[in-house]
Protein backbone atom coordinates (compact mmCIF):
# COMPACT_ATOMS: atom_id res chain seq x y z
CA UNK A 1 61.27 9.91 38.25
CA UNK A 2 58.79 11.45 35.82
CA UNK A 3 56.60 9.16 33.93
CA UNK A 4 56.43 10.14 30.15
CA UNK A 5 52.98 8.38 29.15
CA UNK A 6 54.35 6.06 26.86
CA UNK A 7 56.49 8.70 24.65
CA UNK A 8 57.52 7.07 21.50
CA UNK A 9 60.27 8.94 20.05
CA UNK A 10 60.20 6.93 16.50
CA UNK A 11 56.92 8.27 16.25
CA UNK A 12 58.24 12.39 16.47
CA UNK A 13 60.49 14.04 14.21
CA UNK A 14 63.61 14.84 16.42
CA UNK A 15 64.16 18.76 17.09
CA UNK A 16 67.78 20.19 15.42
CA UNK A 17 69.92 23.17 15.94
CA UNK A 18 68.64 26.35 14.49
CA UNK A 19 71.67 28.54 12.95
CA UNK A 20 70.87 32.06 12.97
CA UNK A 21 69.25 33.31 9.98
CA UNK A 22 71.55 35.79 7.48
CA UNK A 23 71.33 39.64 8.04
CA UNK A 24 68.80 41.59 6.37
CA UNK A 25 65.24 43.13 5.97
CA UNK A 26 62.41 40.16 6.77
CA UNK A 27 58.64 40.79 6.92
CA UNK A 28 57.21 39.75 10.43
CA UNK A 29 54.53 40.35 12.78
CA UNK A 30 54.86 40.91 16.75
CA UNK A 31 53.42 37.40 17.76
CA UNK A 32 54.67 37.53 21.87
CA UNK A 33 55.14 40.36 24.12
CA UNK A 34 56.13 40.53 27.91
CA UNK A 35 57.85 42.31 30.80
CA UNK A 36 60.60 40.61 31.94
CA UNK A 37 63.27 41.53 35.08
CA UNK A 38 66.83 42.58 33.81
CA UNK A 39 68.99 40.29 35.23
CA UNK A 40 70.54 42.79 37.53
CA UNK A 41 67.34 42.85 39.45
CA UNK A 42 67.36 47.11 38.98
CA UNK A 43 64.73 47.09 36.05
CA UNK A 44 62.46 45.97 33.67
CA UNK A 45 62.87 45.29 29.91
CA UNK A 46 60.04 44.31 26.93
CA UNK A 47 60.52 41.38 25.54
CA UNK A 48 58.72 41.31 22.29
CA UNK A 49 58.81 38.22 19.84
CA UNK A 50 58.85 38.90 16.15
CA UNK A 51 57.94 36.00 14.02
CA UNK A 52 58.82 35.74 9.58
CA UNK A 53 55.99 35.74 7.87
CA UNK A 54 57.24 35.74 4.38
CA UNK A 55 60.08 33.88 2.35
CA UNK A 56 62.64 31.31 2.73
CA UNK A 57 62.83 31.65 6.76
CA UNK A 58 59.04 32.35 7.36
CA UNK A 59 57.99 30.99 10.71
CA UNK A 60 61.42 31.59 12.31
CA UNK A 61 62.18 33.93 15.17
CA UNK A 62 64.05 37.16 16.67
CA UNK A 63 63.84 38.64 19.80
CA UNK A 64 64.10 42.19 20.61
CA UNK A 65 64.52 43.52 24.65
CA UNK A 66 64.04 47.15 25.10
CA UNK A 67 64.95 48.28 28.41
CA UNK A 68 61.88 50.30 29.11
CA UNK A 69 62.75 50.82 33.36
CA UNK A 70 66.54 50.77 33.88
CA UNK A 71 69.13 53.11 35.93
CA UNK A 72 70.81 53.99 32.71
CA UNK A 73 68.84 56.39 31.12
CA UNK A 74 70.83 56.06 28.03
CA UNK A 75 69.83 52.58 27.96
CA UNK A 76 65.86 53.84 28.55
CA UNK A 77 66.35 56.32 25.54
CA UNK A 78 67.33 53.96 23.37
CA UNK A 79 64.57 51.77 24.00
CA UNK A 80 61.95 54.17 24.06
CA UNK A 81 63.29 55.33 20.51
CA UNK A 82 63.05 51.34 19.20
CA UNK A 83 59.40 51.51 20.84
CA UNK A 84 58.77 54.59 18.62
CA UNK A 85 60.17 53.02 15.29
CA UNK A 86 58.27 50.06 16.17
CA UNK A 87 54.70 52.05 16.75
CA UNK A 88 54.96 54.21 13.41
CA UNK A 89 56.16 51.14 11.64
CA UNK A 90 52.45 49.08 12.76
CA UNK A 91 51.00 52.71 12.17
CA UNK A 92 50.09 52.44 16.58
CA UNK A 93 51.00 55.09 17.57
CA UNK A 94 49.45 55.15 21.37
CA UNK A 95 49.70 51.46 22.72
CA UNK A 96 47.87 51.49 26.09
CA UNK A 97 48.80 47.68 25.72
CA UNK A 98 51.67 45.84 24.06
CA UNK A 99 49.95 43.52 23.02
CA UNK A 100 48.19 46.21 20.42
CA UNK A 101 51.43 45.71 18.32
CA UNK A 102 50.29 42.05 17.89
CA UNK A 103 50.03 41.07 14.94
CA UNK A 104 50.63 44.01 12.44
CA UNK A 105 53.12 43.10 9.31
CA UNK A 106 56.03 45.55 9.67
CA UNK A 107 59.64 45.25 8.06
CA UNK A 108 62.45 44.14 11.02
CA UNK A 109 66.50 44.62 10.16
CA UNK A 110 68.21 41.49 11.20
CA UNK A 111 71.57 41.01 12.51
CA UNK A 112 74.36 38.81 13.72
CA UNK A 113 75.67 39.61 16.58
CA UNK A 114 78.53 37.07 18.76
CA UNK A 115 76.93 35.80 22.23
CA UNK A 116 79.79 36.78 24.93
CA UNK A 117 78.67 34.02 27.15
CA UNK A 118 78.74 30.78 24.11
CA UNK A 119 80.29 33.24 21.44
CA UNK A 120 78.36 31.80 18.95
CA UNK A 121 76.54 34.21 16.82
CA UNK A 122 72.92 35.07 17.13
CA UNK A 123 70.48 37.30 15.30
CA UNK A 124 69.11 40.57 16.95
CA UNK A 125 66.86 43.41 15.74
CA UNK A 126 68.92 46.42 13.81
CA UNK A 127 65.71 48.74 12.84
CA UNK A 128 62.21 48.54 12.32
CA UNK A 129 60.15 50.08 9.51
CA UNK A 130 56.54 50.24 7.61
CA UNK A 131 56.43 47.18 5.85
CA UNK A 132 56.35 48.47 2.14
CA UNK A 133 53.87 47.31 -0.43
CA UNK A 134 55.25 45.92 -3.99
CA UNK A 135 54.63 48.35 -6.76
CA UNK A 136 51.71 47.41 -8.89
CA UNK A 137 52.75 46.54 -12.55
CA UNK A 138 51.55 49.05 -15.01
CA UNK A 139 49.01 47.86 -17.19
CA UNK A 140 48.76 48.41 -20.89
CA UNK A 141 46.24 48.35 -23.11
CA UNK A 142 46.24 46.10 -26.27
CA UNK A 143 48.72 47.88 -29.20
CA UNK A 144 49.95 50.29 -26.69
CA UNK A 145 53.69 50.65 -26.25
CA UNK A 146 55.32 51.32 -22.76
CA UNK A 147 56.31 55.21 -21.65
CA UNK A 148 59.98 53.50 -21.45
CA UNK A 149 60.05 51.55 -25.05
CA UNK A 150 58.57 54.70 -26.84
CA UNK A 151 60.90 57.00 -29.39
């Protein structure tokens, strides 16, 4: 038996099931990285964590796993290619660390993607890109009349 020191669940908002969030481009930062063992045993993948920043799902997360040391070398190519998108897109473009990719706004491509072991969907990383600044208005000057509404 574990003892709980006197854990009051009326006093804690209960957790709930997090549905995937909808396809599409999402500001986030890199907030977690790590090597982890494919489950194979034969190699290594990254594990980085991206985390919303902005909008309706800020705070929410996707993961992304790049096999970085596996015996498929297509599977290596591919991640190495991610890892490239994912440097130019934090403008790093020689990590000696991963965790020098911390932390940097960048734009991620979300997807759905069905789970073969609960076949339930989940979200996964489609592309990464420089996270792209709004366009400033254009300022007028008093009793001037826009390029666009001029004859």
């Amino acid at each position: 038996m574990v003892h709980l020191n006197n854990f009051d669940a009326s006093q804690v908002e209960p957790s709930v099931a997090l549905q995937p969030i909808p396809a599409g481009p999402y500001i986030a930062i890199i907030s977690e990285s790590e090597m982890k063992p494919t489950k194979a045993g034969d190699g290594r993948y990254l594990q980085l964590v991206f985390q919303v920043i902005e909008g309706e799902h800020k705070g929410r997360r996707v993961w992304a796993r790049l096999n970085l040391e596996n015996p498929n070398q297509t599977a290596v190519e591919i991640a190495k290619a991610e890892l490239s998108a994912i440097c130019r897109a934090v403008g790093v473009m020689k990590p000696n660390d991963s965790a020098a990719l911390h932390n940097i706004p960048l734009e991620i491509t979300v997807g759905l993607k069905r789970r073969s072991d609960t076949n339930e969907l989940g979200n996964e990383t489609r592309g990464y890109s420089k996270r792209e600044t709004a366009p400033r208005p254009a300022t007028a000057t008093p009793g001037s009349t826009a390029p666009w509404a001029r004859k």
